[in-house]
Every structure is written in structure tokens, then in C-alpha cells.
C-alpha atoms as a PDB file:
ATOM      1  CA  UNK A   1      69.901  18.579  -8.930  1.00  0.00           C
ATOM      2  CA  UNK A   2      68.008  15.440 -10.368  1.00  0.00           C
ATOM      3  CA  UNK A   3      66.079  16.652 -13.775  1.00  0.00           C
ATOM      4  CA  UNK A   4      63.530  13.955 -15.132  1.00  0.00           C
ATOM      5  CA  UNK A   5      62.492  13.676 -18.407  1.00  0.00           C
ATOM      6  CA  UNK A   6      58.926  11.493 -19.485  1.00  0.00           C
ATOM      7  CA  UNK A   7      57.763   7.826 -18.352  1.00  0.00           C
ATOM      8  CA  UNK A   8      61.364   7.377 -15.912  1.00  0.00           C
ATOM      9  CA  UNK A   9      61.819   5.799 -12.729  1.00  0.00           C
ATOM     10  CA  UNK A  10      64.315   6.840 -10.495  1.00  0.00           C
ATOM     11  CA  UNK A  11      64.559   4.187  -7.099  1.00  0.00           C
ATOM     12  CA  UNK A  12      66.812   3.958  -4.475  1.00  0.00           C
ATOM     13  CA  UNK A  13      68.653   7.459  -4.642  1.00  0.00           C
ATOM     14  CA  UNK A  14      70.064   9.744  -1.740  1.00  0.00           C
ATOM     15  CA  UNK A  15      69.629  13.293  -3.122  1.00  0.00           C
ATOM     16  CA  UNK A  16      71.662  15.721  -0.380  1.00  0.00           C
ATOM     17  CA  UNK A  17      73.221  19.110  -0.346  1.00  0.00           C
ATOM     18  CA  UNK A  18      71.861  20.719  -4.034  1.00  0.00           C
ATOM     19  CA  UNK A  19      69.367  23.805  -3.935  1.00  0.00           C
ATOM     20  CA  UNK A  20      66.454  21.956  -5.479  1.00  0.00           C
ATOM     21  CA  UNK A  21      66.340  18.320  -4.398  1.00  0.00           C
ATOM     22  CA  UNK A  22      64.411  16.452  -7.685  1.00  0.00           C
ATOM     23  CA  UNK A  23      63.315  19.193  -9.946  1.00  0.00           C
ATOM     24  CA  UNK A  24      60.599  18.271 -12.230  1.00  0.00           C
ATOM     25  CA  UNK A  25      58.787  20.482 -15.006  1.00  0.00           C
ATOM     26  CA  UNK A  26      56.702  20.226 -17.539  1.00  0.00           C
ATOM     27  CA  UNK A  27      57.186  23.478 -19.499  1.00  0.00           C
ATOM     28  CA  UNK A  28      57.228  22.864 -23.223  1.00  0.00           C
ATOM     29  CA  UNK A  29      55.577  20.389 -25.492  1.00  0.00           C
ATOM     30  CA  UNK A  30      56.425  17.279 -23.777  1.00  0.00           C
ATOM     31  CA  UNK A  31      56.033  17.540 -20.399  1.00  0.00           C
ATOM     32  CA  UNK A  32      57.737  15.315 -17.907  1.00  0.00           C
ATOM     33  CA  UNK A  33      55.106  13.343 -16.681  1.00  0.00           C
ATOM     34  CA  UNK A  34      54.327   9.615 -16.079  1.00  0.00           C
ATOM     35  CA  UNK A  35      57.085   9.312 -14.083  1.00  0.00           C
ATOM     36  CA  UNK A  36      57.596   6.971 -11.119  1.00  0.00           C
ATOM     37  CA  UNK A  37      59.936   7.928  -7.825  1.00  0.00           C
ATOM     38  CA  UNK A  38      60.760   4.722  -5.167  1.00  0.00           C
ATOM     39  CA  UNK A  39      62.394   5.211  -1.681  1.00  0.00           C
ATOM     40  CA  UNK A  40      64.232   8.211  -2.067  1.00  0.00           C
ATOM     41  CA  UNK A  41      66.114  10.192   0.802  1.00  0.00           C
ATOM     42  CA  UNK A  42      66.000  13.894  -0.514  1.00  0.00           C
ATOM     43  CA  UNK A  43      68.035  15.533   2.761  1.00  0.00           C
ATOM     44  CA  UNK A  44      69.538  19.493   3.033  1.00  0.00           C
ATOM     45  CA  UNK A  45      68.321  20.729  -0.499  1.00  0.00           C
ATOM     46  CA  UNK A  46      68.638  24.348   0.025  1.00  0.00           C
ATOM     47  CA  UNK A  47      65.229  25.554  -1.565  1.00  0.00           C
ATOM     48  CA  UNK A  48      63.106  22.930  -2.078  1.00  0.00           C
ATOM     49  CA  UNK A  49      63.369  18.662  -1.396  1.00  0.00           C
ATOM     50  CA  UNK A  50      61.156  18.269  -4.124  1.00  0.00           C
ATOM     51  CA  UNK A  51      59.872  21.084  -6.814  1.00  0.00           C
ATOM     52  CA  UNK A  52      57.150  20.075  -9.435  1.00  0.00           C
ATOM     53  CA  UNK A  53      55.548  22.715 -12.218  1.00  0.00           C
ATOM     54  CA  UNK A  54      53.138  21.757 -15.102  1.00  0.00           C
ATOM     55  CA  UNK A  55      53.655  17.737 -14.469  1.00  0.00           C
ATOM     56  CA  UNK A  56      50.941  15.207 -14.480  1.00  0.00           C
ATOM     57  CA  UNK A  57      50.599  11.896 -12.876  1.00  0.00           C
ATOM     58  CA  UNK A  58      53.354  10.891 -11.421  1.00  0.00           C
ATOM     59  CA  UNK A  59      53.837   8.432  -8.657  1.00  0.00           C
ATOM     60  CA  UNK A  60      55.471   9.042  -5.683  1.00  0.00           C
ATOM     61  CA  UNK A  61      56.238   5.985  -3.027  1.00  0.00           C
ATOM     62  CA  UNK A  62      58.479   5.759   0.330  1.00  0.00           C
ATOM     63  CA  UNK A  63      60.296   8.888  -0.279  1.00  0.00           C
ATOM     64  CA  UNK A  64      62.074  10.686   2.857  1.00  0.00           C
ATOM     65  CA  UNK A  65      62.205  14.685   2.718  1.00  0.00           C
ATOM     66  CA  UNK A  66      64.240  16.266   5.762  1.00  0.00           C
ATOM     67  CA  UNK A  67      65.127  19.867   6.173  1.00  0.00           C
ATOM     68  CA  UNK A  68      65.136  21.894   3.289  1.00  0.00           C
ATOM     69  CA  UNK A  69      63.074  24.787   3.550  1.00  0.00           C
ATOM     70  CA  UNK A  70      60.084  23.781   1.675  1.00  0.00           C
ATOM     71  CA  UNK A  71      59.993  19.757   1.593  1.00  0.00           C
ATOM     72  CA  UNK A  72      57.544  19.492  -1.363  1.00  0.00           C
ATOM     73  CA  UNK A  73      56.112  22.521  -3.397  1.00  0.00           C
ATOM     74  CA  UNK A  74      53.792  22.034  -6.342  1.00  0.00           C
ATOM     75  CA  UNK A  75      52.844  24.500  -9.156  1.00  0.00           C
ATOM     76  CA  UNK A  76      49.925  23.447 -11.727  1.00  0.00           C
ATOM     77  CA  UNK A  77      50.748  19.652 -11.263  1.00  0.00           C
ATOM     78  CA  UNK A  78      47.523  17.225 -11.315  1.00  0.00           C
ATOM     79  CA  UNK A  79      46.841  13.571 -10.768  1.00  0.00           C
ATOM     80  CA  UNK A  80      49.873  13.022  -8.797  1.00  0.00           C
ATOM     81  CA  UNK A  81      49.869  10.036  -6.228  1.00  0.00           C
ATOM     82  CA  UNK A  82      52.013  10.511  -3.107  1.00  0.00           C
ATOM     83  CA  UNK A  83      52.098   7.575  -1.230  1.00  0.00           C
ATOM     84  CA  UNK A  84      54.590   7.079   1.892  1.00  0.00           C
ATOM     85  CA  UNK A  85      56.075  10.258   2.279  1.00  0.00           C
ATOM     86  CA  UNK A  86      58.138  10.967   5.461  1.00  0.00           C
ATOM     87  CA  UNK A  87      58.252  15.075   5.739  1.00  0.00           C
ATOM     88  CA  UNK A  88      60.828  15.624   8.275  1.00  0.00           C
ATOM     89  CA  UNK A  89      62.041  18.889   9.902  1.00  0.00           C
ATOM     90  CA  UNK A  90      61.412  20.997   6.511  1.00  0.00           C
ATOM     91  CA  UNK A  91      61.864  24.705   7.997  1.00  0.00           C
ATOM     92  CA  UNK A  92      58.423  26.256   6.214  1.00  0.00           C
ATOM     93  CA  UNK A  93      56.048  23.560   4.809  1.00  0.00           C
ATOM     94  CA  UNK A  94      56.273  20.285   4.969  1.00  0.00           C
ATOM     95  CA  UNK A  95      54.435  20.715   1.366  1.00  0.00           C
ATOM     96  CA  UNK A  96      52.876  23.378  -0.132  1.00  0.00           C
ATOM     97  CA  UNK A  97      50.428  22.800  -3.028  1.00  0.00           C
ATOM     98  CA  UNK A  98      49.407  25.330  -5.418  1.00  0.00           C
ATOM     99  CA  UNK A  99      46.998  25.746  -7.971  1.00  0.00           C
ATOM    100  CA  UNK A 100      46.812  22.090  -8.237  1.00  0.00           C
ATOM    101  CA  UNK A 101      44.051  19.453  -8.388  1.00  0.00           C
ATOM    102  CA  UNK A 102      42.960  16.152  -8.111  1.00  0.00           C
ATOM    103  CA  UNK A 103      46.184  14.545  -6.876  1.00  0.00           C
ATOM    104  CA  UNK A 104      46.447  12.208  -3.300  1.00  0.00           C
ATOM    105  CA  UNK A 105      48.840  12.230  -0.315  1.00  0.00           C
ATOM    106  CA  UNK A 106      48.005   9.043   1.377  1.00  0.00           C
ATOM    107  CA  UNK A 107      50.194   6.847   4.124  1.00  0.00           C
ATOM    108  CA  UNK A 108      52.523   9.534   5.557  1.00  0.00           C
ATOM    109  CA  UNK A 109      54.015  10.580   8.273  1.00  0.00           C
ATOM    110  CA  UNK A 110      55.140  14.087   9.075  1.00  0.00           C
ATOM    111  CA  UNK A 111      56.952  15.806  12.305  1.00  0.00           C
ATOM    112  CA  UNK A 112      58.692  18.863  13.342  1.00  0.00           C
ATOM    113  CA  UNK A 113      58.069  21.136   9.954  1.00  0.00           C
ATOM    114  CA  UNK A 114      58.291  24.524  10.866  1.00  0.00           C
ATOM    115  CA  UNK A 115      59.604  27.175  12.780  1.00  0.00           C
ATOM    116  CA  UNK A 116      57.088  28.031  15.001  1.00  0.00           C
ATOM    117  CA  UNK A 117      56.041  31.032  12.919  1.00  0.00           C
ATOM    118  CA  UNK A 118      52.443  31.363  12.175  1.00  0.00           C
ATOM    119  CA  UNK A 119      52.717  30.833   9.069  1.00  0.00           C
ATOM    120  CA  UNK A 120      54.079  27.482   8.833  1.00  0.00           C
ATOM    121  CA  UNK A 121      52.111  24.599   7.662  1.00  0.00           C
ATOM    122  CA  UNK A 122      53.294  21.005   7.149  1.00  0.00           C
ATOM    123  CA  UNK A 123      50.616  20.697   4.328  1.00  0.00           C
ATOM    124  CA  UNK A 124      49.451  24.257   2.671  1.00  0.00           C
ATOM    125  CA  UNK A 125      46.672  23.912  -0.035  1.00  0.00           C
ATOM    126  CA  UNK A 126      45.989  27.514  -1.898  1.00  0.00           C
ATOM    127  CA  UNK A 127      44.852  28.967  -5.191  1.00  0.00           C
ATOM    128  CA  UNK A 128      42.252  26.456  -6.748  1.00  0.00           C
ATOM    129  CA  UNK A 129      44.398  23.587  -5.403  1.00  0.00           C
ATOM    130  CA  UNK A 130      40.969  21.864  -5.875  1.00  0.00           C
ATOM    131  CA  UNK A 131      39.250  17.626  -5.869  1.00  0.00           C
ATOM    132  CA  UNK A 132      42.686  16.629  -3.804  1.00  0.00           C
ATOM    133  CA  UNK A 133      42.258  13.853  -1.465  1.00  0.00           C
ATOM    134  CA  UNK A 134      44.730  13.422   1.834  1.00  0.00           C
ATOM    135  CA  UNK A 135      43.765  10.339   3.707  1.00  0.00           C
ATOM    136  CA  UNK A 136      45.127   8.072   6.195  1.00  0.00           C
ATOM    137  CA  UNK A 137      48.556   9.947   7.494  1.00  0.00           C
ATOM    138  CA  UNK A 138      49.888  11.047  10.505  1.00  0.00           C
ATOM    139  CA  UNK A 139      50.334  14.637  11.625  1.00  0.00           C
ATOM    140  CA  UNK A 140      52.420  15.181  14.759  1.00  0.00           C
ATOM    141  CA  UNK A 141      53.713  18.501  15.052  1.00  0.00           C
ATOM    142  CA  UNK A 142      53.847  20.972  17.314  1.00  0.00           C
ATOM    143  CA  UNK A 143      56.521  23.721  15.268  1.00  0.00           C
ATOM    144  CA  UNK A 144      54.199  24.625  12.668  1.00  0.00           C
ATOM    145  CA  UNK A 145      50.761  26.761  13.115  1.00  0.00           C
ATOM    146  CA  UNK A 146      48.521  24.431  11.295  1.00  0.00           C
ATOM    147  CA  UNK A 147      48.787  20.518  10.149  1.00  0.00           C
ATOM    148  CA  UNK A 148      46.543  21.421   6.682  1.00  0.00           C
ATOM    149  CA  UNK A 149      45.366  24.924   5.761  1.00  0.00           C
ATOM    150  CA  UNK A 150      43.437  25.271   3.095  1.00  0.00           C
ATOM    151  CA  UNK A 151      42.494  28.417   1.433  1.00  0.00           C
ATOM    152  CA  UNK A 152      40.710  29.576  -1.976  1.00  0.00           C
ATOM    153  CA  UNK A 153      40.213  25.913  -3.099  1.00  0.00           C
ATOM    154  CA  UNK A 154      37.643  23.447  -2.856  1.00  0.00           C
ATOM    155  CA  UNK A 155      36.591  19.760  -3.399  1.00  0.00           C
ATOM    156  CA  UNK A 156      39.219  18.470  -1.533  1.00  0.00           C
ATOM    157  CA  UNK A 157      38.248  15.338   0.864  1.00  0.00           C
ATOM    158  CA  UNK A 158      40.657  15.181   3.685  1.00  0.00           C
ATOM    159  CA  UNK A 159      40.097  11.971   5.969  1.00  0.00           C
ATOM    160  CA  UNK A 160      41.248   8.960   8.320  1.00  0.00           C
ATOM    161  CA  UNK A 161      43.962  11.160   9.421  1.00  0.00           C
ATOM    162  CA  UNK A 162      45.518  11.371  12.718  1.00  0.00           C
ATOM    163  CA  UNK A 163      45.814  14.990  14.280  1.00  0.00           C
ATOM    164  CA  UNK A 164      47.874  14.844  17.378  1.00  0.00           C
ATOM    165  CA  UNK A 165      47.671  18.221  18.623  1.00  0.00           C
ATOM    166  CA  UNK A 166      47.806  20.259  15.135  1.00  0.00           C
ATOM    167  CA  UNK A 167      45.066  22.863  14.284  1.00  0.00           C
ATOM    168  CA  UNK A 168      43.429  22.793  10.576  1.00  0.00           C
ATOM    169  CA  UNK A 169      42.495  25.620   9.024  1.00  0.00           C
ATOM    170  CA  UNK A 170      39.876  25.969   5.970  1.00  0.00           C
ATOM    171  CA  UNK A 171      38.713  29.149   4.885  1.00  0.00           C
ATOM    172  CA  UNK A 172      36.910  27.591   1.573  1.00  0.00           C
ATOM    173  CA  UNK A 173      33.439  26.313   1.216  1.00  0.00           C
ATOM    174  CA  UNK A 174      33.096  22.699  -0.246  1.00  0.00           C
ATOM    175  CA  UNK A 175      35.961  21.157   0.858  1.00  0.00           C
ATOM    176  CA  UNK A 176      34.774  18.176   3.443  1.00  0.00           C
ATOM    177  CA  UNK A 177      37.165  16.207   6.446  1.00  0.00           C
ATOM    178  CA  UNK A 178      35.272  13.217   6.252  1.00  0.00           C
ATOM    179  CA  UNK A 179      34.740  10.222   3.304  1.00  0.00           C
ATOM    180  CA  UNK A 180      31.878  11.269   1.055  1.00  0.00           C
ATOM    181  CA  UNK A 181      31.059   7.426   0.721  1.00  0.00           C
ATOM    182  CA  UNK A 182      31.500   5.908   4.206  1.00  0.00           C
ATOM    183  CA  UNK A 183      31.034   9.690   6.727  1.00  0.00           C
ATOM    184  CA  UNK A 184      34.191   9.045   8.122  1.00  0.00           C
ATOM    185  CA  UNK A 185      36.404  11.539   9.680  1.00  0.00           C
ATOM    186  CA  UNK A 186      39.585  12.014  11.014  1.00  0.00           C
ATOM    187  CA  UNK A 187      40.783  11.240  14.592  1.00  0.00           C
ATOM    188  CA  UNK A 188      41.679  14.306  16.536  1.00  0.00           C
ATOM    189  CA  UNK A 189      44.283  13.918  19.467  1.00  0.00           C
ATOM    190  CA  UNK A 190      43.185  17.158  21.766  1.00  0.00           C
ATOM    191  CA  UNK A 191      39.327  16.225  20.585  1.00  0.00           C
ATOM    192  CA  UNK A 192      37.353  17.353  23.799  1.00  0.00           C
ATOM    193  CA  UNK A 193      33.586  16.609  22.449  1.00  0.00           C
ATOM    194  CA  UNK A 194      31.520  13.161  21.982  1.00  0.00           C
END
């Protein structure tokens, strides 16, 4: 496993074969936060590619998560930036996000998360998960139930996305799939209507 500690950078890594990929967590007085994570390939981890708890604005950019069984899970982590993911054959969730707030997925790419089970989501927001924002990625897969399911949370703006043939799910009020600012949506591939 890769530990962290506060204000690092760790680039250019290929994290294989361990039970958690990168393990960060903040419990205790300082916290690892701050931290900045460039084109990583976490691969086989045999819990989690990535597992963050009680850690605060990090940055996450170009980082390549392929089949563990949960490719990013989150636990009371805010203002986190995850720019250029690639979530890639992660057996559950392609990231599951839980009880935490105000942080952005933005510019990624995921396919073929799941097992088919209904359960499976590539991104699962729960638990007063709420203000996130996930804009302008690509969803394409058909082995999980749902591309975003979002339940108990609200706030979150989820926009400029591409849905190929993935279903959404949402059973909060105040969350909103278009930008606030400009009423923009999300393109839907299977989108019948006007």
C-alpha cells in the first residue's frame, strides 16, 4: 500500500497487486490533506484502487483505476478535485462517495464497472454526499445498473456528461443534471424525446 502524509505529491507511479491501492486518511490531528496525485496506474488492488477517510482537498489528475473491486471509495473527504480519471473494469463501483461534499469529478472516462448486479454503479453518491459537482465525463457502460445514483444527498450539479446507454438514478430532492448558470444538461445516448 501507498500511505501519504500532508502537502505530498506522488507522480508517475504503477500501484498493482496490494489490498488497498493509495490509502489516504486523515484520522488524528493532522490530517493528510493538500496532497497532489499525477498519472497514476492503480491496477488489481484487492479492496479498493483508491481509499480516502477524513481528507480534504486533494488533487487528483490522469490517474488509471482498473479492476479492484471498488475503484475509488470516499468516507467524510471534502473539496477534493478529480480530474482525468480512467475507471476501468472495477467489479462494484467505479466510485462510491459517501458522506462527502463539495468535491468535483470532471474529464473522465469510465467503462465496464460492474457485474451486472443491480446494485452496481460506476459512480454511487449516498449519505449527505452533498454540493458535489460531476461535469463533462463519459459514461459507457452497460455491466453496471446505473451510471450515477444518488441517494439521501443533495446540492449536487451533475452536467455536460455523456450517457451512452446508462440509467441515473436520484431519489433526493435538490440535486439538479443541468448547469445552474448556463441550463445546460447532459447528452443522453438512448434519449428518445425533443
Amino acid at each position: 500500500n501507498v500511505a501519504i502524509a500532508k502537502n505530498s505529491t506522488l507522480k508517475n507511479c504503477n500501484i498493482k497487486d496490494f489490498d488497498y491501492g493509495l490509502y489516504l486518511s486523515g484520522i488524528g490531528v493532522i490530517g493528510e490533506s493538500n496532497n497532489k496525485f499525477t498519472n497514476l496506474n492503480i491496477i488489481s488492488n484487492d479492496i479498493y484502487g483508491i481509499f480516502m477517510m477524513f481528507t480534504d482537498k486533494n488533487i487528483f489528475t490522469d490517474i488509471h483505476i482498473e479492476k479492484s473491486p471498488q475503484g475509488i471509495f470516499t468516507y467524510e473527504v471534502n473539496y477534493n478535485t478529480f480530474d482525468n480519471l480512467y475507471l476501468y473494469k472495477n467489479s462494484n463501483h467505479g466510485m462510491y462517495v459517501y458522506t462527502s461534499s463539495n468535491n468535483e469529478i470532471i474529464n473522465s472516462n469510465a467503462e465496464g464497472n460492474g457485474n451486472g448486479e443491480t446494485t452496481d454503479y460506476i459512480i454511487y453518491i449516498l449519505e449527505n454526499s452533498d454540493n458535489n459537482i460531476i461535469r463533462d465525463n463519459e459514461f459507457d457502460d452497460s455491466n453496471s445498473a446505473l451510471a450515477v445514483n444518488i441517494e439521501g444527498s443533495t446540492g449536487n450539479q451533475i452536467y455536460n456528461n455523456k450517457f451512452d446507454e446508462d440509467a441515473i438514478g436520484d431519489d433526493s430532492v435538490g440535486n439538479y443534471w443541468y448547469n445552474q448558470a448556463t441550463n445546460r444538461g447532459n447528452y443522453w445516448g438512448e434519449y428518445d424525446g425533443e
